[in-house]
N, C-alpha and C. Protein backbone atom coordinates (compact mmCIF):
# COMPACT_ATOMS: atom_id res chain seq x y z
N UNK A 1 -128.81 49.33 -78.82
CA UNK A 1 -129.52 48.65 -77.75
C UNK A 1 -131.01 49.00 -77.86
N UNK A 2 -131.79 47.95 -77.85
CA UNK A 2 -133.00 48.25 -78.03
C UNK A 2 -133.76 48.74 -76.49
N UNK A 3 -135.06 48.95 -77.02
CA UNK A 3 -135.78 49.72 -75.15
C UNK A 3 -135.87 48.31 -74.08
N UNK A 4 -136.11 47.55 -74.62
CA UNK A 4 -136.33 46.46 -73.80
C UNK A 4 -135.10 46.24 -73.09
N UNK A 5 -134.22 45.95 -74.01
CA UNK A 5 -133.18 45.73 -73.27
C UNK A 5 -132.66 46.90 -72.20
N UNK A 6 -132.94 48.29 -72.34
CA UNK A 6 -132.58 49.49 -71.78
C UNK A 6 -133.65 49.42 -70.55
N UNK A 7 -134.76 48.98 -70.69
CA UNK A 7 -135.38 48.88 -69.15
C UNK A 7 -135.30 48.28 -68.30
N UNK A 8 -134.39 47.02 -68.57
CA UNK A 8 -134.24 45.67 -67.87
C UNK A 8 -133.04 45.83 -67.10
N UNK A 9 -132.44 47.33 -67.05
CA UNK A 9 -131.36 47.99 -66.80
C UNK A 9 -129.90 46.58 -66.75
N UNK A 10 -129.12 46.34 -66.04
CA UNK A 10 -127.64 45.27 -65.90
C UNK A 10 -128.68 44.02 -66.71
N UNK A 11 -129.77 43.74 -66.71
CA UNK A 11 -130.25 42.53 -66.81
C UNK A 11 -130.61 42.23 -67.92
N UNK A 12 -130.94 43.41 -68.73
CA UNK A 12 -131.14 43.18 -70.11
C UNK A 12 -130.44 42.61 -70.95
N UNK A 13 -128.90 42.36 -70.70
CA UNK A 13 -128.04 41.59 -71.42
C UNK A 13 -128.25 39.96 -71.19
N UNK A 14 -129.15 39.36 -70.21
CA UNK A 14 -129.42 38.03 -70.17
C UNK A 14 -130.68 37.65 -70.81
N UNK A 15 -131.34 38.43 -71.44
CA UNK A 15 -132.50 38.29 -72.12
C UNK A 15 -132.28 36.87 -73.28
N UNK A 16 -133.05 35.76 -73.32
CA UNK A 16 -132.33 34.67 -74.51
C UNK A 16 -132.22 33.63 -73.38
N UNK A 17 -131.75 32.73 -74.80
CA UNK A 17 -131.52 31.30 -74.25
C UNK A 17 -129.63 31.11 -74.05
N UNK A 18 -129.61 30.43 -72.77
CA UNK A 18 -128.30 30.00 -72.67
C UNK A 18 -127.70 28.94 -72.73
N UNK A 19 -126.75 28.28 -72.39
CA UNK A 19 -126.10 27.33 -72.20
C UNK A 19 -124.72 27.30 -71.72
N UNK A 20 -124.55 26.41 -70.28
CA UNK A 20 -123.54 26.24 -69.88
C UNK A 20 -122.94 24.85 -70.15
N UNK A 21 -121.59 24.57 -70.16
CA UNK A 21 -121.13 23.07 -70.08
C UNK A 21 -120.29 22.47 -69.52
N UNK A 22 -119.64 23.25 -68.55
CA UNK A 22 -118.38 23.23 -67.78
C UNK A 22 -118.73 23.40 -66.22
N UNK A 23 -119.92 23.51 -65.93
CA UNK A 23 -120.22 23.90 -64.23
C UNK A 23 -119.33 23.30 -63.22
N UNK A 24 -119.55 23.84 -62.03
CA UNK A 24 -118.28 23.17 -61.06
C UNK A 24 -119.65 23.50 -59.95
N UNK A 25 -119.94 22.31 -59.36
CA UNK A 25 -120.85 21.88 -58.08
C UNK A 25 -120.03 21.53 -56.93
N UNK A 26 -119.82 22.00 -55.86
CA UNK A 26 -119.83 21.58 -54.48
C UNK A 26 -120.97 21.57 -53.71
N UNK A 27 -121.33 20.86 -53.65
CA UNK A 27 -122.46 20.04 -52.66
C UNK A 27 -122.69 19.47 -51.50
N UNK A 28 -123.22 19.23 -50.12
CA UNK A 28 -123.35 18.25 -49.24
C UNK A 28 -123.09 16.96 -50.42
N UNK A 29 -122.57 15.75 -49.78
CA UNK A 29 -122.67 14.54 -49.90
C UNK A 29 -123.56 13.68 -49.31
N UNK A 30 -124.70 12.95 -50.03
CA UNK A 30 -125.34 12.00 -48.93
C UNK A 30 -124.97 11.71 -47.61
N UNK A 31 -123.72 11.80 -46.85
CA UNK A 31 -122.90 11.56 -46.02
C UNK A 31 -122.87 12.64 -44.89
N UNK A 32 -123.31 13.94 -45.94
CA UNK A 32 -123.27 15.27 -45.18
C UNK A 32 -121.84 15.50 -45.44
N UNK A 33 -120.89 15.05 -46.13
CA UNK A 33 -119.43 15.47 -46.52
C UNK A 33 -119.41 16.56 -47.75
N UNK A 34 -118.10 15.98 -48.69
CA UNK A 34 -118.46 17.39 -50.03
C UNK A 34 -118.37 15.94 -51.12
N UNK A 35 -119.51 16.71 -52.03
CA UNK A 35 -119.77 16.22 -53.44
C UNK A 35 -119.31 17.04 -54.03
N UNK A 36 -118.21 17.01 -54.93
CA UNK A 36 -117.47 17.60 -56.23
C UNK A 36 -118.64 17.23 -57.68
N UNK A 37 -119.52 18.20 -58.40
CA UNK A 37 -119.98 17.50 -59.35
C UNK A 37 -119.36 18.57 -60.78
N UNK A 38 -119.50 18.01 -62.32
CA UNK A 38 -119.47 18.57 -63.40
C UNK A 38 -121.06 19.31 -63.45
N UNK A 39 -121.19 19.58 -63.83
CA UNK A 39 -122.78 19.47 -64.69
C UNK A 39 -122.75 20.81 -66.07
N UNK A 40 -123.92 20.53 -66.57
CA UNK A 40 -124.26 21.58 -67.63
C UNK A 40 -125.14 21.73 -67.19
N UNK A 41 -125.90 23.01 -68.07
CA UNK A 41 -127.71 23.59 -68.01
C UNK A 41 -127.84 24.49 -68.84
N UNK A 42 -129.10 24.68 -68.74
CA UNK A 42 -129.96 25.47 -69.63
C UNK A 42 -130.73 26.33 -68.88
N UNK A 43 -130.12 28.01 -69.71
CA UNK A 43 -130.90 28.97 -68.40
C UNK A 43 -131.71 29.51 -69.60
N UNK A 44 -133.24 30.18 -69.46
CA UNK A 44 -134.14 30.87 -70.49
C UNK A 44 -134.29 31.97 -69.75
N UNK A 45 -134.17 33.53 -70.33
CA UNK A 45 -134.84 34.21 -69.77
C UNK A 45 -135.53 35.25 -70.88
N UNK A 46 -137.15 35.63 -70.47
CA UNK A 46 -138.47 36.32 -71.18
C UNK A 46 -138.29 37.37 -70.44
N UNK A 47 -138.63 38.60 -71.59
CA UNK A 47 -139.15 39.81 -71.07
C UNK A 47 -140.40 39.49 -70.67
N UNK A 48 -141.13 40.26 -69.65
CA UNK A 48 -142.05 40.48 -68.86
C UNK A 48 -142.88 41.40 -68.47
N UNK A 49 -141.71 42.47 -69.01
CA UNK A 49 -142.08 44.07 -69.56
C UNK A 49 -142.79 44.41 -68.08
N UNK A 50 -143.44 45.44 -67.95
CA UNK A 50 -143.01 46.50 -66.55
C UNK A 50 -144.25 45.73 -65.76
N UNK A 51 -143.87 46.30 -64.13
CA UNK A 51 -144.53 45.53 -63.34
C UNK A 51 -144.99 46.46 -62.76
N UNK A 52 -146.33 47.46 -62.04
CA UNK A 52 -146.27 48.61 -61.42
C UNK A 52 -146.99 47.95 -59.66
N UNK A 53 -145.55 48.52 -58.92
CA UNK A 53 -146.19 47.93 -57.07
C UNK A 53 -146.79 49.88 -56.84
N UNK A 54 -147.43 49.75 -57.24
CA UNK A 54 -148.40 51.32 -56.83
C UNK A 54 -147.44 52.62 -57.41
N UNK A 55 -146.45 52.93 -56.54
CA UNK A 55 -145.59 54.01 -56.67
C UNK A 55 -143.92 53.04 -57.63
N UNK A 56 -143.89 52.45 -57.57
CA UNK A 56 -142.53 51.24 -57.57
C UNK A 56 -142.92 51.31 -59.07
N UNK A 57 -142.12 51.43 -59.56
CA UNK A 57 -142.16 50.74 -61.45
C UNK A 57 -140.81 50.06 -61.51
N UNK A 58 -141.20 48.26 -61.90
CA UNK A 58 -140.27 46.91 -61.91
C UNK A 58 -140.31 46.94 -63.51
N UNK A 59 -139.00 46.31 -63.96
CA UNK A 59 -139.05 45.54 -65.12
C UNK A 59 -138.65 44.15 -65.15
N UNK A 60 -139.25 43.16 -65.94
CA UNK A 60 -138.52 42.38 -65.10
C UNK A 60 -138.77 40.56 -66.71
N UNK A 61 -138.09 39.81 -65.99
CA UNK A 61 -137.71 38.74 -66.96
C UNK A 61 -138.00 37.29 -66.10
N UNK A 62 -138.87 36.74 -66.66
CA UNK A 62 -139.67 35.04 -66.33
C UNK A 62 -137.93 34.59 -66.65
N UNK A 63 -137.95 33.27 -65.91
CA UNK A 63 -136.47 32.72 -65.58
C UNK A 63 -136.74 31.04 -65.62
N UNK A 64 -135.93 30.40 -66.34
CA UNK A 64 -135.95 28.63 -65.68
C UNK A 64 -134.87 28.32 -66.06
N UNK A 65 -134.68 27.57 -65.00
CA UNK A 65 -133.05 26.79 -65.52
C UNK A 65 -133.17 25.00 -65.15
N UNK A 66 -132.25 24.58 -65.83
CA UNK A 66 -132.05 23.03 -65.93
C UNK A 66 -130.68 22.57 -66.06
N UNK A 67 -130.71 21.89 -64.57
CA UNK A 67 -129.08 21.24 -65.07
C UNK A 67 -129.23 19.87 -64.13
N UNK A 68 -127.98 18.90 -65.29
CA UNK A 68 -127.78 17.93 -65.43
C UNK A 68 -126.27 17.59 -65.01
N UNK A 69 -125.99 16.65 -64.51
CA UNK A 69 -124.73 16.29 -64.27
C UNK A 69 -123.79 15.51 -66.06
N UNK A 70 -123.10 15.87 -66.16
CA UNK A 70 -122.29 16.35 -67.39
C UNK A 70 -122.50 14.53 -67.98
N UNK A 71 -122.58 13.64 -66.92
CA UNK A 71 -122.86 12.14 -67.88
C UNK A 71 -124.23 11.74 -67.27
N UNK A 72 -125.13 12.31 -67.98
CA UNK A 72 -126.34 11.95 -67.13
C UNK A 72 -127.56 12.86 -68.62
N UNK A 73 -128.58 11.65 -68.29
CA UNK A 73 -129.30 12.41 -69.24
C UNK A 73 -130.52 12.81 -68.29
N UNK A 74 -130.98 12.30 -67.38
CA UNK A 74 -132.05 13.03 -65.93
C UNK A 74 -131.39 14.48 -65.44
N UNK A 75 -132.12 15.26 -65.67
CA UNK A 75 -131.91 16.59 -64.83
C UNK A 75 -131.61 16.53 -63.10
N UNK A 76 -130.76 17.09 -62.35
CA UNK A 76 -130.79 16.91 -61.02
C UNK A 76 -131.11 18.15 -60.44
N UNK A 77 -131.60 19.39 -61.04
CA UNK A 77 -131.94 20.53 -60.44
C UNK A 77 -132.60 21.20 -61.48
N UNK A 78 -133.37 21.84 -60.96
CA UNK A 78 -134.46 23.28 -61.87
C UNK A 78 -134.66 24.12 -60.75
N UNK A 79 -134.92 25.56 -61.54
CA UNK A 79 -135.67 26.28 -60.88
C UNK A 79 -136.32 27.09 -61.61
N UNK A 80 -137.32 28.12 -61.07
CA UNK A 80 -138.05 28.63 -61.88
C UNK A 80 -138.36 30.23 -60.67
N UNK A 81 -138.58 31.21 -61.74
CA UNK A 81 -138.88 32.44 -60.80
C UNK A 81 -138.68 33.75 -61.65
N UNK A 82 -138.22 35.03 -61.16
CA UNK A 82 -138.28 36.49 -62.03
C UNK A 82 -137.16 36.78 -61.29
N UNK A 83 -136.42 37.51 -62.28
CA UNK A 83 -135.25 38.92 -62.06
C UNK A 83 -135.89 39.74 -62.52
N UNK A 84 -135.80 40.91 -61.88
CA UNK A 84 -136.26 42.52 -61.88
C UNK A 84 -135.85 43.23 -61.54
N UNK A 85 -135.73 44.66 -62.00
CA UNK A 85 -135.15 46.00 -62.29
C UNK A 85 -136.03 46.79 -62.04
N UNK A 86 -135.03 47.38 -60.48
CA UNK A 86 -135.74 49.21 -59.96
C UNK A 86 -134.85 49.65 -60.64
N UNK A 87 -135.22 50.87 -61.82
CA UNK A 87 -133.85 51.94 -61.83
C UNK A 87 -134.26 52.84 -60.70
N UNK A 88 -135.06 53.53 -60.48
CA UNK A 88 -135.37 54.04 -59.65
C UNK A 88 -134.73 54.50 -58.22
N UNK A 89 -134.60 52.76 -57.61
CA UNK A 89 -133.20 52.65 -56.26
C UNK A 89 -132.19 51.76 -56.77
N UNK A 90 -132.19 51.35 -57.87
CA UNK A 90 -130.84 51.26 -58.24
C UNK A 90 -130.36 49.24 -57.89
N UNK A 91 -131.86 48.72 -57.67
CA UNK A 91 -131.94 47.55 -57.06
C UNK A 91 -132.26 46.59 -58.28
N UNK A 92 -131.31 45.55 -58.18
CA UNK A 92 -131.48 44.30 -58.68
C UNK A 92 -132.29 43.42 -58.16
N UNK A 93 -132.43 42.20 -58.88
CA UNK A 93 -133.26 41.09 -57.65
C UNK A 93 -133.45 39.91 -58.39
N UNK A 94 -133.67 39.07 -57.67
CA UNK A 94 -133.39 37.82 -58.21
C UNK A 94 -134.54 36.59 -57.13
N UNK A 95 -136.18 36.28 -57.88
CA UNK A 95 -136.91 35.90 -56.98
C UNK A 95 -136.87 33.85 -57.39
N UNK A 96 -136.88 33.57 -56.84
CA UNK A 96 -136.64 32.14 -57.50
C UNK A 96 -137.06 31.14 -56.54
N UNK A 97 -137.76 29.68 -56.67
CA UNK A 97 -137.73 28.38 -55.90
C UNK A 97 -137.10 27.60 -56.85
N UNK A 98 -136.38 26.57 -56.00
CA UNK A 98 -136.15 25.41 -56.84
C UNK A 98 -137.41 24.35 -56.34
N UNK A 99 -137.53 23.13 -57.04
CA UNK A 99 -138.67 22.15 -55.98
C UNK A 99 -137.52 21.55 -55.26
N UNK A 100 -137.66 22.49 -53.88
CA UNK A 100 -136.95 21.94 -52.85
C UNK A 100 -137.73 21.85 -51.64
N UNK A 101 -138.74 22.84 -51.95
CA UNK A 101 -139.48 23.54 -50.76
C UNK A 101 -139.24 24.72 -49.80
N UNK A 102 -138.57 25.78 -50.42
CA UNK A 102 -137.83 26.66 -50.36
C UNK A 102 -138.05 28.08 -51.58
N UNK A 103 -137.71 28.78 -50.94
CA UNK A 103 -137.41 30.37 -51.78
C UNK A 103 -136.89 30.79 -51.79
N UNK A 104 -135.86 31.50 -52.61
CA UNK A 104 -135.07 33.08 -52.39
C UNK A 104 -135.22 34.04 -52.86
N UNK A 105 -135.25 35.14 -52.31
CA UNK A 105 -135.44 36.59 -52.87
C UNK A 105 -134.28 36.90 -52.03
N UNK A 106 -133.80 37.45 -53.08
CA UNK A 106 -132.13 37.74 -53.37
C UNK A 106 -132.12 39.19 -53.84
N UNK A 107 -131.36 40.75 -53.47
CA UNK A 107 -131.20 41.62 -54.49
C UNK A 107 -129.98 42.21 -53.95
N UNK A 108 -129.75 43.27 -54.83
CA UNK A 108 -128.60 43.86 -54.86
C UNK A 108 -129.00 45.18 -55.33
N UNK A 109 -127.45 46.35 -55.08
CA UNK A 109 -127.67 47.41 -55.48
C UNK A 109 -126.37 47.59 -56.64
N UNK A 110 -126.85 48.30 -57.75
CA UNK A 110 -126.01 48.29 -58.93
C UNK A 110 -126.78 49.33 -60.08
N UNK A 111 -125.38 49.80 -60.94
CA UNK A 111 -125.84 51.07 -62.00
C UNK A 111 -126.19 50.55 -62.70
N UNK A 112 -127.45 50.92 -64.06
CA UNK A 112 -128.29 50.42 -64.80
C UNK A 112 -127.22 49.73 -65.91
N UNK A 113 -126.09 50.14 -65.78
CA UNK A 113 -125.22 49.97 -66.85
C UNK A 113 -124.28 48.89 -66.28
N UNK A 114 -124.21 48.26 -65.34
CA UNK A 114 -123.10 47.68 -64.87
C UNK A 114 -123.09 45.98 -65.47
N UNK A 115 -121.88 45.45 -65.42
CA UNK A 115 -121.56 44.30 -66.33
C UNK A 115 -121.35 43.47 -65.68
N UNK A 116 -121.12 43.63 -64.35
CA UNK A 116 -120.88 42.77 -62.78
C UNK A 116 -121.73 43.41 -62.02
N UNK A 117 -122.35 42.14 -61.41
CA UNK A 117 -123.07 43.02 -59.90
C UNK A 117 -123.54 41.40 -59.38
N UNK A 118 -123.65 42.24 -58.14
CA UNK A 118 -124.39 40.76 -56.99
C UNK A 118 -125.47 41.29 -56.30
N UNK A 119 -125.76 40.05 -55.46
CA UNK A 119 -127.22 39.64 -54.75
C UNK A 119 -126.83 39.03 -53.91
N UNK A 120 -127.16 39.57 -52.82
CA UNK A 120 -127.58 38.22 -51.69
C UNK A 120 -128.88 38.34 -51.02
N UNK A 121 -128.65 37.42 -50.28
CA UNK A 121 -130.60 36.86 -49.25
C UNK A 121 -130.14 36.35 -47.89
N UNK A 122 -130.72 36.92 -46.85
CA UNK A 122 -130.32 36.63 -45.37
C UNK A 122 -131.20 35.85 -44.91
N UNK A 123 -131.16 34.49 -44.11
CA UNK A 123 -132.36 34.08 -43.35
C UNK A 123 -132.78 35.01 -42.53
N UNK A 124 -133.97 35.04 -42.38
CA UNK A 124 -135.16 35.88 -41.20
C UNK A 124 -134.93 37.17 -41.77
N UNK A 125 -134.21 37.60 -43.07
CA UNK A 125 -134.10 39.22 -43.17
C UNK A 125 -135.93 39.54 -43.85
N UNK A 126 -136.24 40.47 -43.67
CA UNK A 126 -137.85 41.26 -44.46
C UNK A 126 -137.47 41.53 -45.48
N UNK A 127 -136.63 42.08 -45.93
CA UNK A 127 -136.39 42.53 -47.27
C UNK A 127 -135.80 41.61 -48.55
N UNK A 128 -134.51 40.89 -48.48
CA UNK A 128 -134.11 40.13 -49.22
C UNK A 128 -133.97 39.00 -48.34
N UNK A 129 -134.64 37.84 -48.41
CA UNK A 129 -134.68 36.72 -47.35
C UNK A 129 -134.55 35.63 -47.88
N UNK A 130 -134.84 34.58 -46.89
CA UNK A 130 -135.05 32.99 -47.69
C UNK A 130 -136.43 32.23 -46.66
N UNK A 131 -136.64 31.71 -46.98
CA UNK A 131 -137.93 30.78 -46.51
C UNK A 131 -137.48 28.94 -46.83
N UNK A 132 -137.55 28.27 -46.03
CA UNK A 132 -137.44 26.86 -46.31
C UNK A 132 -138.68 26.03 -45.68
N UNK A 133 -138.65 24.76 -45.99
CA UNK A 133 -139.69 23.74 -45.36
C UNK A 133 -138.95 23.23 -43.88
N UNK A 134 -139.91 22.57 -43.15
CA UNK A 134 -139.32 22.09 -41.75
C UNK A 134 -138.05 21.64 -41.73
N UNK A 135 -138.05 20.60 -42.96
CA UNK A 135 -136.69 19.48 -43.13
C UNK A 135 -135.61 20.09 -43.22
N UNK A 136 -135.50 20.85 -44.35
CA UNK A 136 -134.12 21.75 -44.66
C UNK A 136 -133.91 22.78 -43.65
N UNK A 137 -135.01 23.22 -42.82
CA UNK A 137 -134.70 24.13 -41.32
C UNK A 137 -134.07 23.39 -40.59
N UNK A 138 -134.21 21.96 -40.24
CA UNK A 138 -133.74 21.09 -39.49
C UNK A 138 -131.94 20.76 -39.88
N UNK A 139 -132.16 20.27 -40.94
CA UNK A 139 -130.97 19.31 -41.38
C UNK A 139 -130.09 20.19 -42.74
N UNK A 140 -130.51 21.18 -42.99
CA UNK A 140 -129.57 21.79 -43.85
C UNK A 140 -130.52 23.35 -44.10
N UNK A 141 -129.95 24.13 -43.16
CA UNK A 141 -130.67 25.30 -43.01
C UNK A 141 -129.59 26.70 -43.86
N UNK A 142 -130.43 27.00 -44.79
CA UNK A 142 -129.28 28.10 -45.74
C UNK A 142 -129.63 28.95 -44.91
N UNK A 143 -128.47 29.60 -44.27
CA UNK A 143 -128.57 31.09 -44.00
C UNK A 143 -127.82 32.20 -44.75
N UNK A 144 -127.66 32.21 -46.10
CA UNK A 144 -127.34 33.37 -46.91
C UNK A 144 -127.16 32.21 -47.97
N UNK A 145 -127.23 33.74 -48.84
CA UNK A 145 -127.18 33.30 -50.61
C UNK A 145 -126.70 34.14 -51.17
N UNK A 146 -125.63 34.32 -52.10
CA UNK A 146 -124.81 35.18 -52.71
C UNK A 146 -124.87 34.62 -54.19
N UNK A 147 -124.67 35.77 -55.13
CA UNK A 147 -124.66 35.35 -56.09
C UNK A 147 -123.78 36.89 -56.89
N UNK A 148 -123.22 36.86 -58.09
CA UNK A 148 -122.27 37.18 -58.66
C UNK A 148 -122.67 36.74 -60.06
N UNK A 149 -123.06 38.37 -60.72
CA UNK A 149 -123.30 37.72 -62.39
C UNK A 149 -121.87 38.49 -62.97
N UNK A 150 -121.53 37.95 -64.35
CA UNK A 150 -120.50 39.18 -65.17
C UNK A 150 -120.61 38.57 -66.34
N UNK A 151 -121.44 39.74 -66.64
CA UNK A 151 -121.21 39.79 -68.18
C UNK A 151 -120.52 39.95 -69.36
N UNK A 152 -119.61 39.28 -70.20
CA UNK A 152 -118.44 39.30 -71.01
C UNK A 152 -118.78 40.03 -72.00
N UNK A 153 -120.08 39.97 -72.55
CA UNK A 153 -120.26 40.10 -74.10
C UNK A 153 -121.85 40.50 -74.44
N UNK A 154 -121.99 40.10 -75.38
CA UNK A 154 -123.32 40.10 -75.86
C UNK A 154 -123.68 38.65 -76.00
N UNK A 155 -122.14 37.66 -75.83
CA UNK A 155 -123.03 36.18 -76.32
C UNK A 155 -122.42 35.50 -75.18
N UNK A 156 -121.99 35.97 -73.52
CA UNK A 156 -121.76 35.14 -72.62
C UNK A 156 -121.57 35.72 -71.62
N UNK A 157 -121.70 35.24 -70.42
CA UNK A 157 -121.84 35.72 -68.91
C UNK A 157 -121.64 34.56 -68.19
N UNK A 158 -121.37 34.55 -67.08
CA UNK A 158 -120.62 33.60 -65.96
C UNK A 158 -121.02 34.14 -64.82
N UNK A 159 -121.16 33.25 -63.65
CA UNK A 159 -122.01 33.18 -62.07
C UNK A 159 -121.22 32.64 -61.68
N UNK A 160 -121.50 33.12 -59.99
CA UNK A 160 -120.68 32.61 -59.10
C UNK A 160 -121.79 32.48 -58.23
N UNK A 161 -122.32 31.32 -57.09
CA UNK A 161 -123.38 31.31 -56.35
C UNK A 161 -122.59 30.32 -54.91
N UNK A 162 -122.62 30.79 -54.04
CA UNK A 162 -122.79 30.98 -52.42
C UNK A 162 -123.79 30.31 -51.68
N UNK A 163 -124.38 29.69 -51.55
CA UNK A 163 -125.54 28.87 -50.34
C UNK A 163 -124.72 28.33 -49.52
N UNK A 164 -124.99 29.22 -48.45
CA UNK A 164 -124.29 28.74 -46.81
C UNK A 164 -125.12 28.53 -46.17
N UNK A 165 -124.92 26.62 -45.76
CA UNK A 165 -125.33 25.86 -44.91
C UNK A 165 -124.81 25.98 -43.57
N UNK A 166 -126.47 25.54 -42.89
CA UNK A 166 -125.82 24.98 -41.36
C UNK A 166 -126.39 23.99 -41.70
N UNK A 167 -125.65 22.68 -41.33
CA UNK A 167 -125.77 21.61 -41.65
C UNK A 167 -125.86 20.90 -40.18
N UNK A 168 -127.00 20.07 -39.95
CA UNK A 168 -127.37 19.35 -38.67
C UNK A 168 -125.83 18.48 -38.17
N UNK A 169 -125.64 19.34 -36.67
CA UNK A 169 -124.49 18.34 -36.17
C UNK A 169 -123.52 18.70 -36.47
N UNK A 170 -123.04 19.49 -37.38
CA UNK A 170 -121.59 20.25 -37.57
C UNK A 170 -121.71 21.91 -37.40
N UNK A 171 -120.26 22.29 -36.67
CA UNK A 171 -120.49 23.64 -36.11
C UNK A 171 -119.73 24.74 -37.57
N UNK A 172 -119.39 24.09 -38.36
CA UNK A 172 -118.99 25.13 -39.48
C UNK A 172 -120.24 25.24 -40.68
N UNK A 173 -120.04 26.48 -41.21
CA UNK A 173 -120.91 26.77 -42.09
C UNK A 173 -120.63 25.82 -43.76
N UNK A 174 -121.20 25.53 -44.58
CA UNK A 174 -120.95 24.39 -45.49
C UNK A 174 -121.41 25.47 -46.27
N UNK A 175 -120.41 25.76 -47.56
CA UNK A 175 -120.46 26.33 -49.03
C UNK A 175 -120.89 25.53 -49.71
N UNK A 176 -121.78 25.42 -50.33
CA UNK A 176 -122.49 24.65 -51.47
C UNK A 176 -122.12 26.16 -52.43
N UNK A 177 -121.37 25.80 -53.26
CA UNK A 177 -120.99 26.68 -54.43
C UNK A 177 -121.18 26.28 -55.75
N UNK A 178 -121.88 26.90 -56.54
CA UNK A 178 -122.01 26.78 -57.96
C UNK A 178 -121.49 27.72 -58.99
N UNK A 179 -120.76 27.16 -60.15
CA UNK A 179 -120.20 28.37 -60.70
C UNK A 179 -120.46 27.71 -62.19
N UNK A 180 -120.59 28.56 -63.44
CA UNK A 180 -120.43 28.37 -64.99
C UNK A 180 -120.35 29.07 -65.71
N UNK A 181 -119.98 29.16 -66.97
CA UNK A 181 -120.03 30.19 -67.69
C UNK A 181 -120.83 29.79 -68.84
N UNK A 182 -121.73 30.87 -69.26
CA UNK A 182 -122.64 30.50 -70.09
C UNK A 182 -122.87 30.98 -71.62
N UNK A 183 -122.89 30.50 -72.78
CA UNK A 183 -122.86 31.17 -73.58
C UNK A 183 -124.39 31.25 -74.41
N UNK A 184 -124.86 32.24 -75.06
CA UNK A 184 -125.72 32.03 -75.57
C UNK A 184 -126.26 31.37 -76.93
N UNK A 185 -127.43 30.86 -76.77
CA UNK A 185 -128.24 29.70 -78.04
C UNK A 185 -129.04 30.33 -79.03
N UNK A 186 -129.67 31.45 -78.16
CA UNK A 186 -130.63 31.98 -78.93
C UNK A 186 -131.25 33.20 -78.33
């Protein structure tokens, strides 16, 4: 294992280009019902090498992803943002927007060595939170975000992702769940 990869502590094994092709989307429906979708994507992630917040030493990896619905050549989602590594407290994190008009900062606590670990993000929390625009406060307001990496190998890893809606006008919370397994390109 090289240093890079050893500073990037659980995260260093996503360093590279990926590819998924099997995704499983549950979605709102235009309707506000459930959309069942396929899709694939393309996740990149760059070292970034150390980040210093005064006393805090981060390591951490530039991130974008792209996915497409499995018969479709237009992309229907991106995002773009950093994962970073405290060994220090032992904290993961996961900072990201999609163009939705929205943010998450997402982290977790996990050993530098671990092959599974999660994240989540609370609305209104200070520490790991979410931020949205008026609209999606209004009509589809995430109040948590979970996420679930596991790493198989050296050439694949698989997610599990959580966005719980309150959705305008209905009193249950709406799972928008995303899941794939990804293998690596490069």
């Amino acid at each position: 294992m090289n240093d890079t990869v050893k500073t990037l502590g659980p995260l260093g094994a996503l360093l590279g280009t990926w590819e998924g092709k099997k995704g499983a989307d549950i979605a709102p429906s235009d309707t506000r019902g459930v959309a069942n979708s396929a899709y694939r994507e393309t996740m990149v992630f760059e070292d970034i090498g150390r980040v210093d917040n005064h006393e805090q030493i981060l390591y951490g990896m530039r991130y974008r992803t792209t996915a497409w619905r499995v018969d479709a050549d237009n992309a229907f989602h991106e995002e773009v943002g950093y994962w970073l590594w405290d060994a220090a407290n032992k904290q993961v994190m996961r900072c990201f927007m999609p163009p939705r008009g929205m943010t998450i900062m997402a982290g977790g606590t996990c050993e530098a060595d671990a092959t599974t670990f999660e994240m989540a993000a609370h609305a209104g929390s200070e520490s790991y939170g979410i931020c949205s625009n008026l609209f999606l406060l209004e009509q589809f307001k995430t109040v948590r975000y979970e996420l679930k990496i596991t790493v198989h190998g050296a050439d694949s890893f698989s997610y599990e992702s959580d966005t719980q809606l309150k959705l305008k006008g209905q009193d249950d919370i709406f799972h928008h769940t995303d899941a794939n397994t990804l293998t690596r390109v490069q």
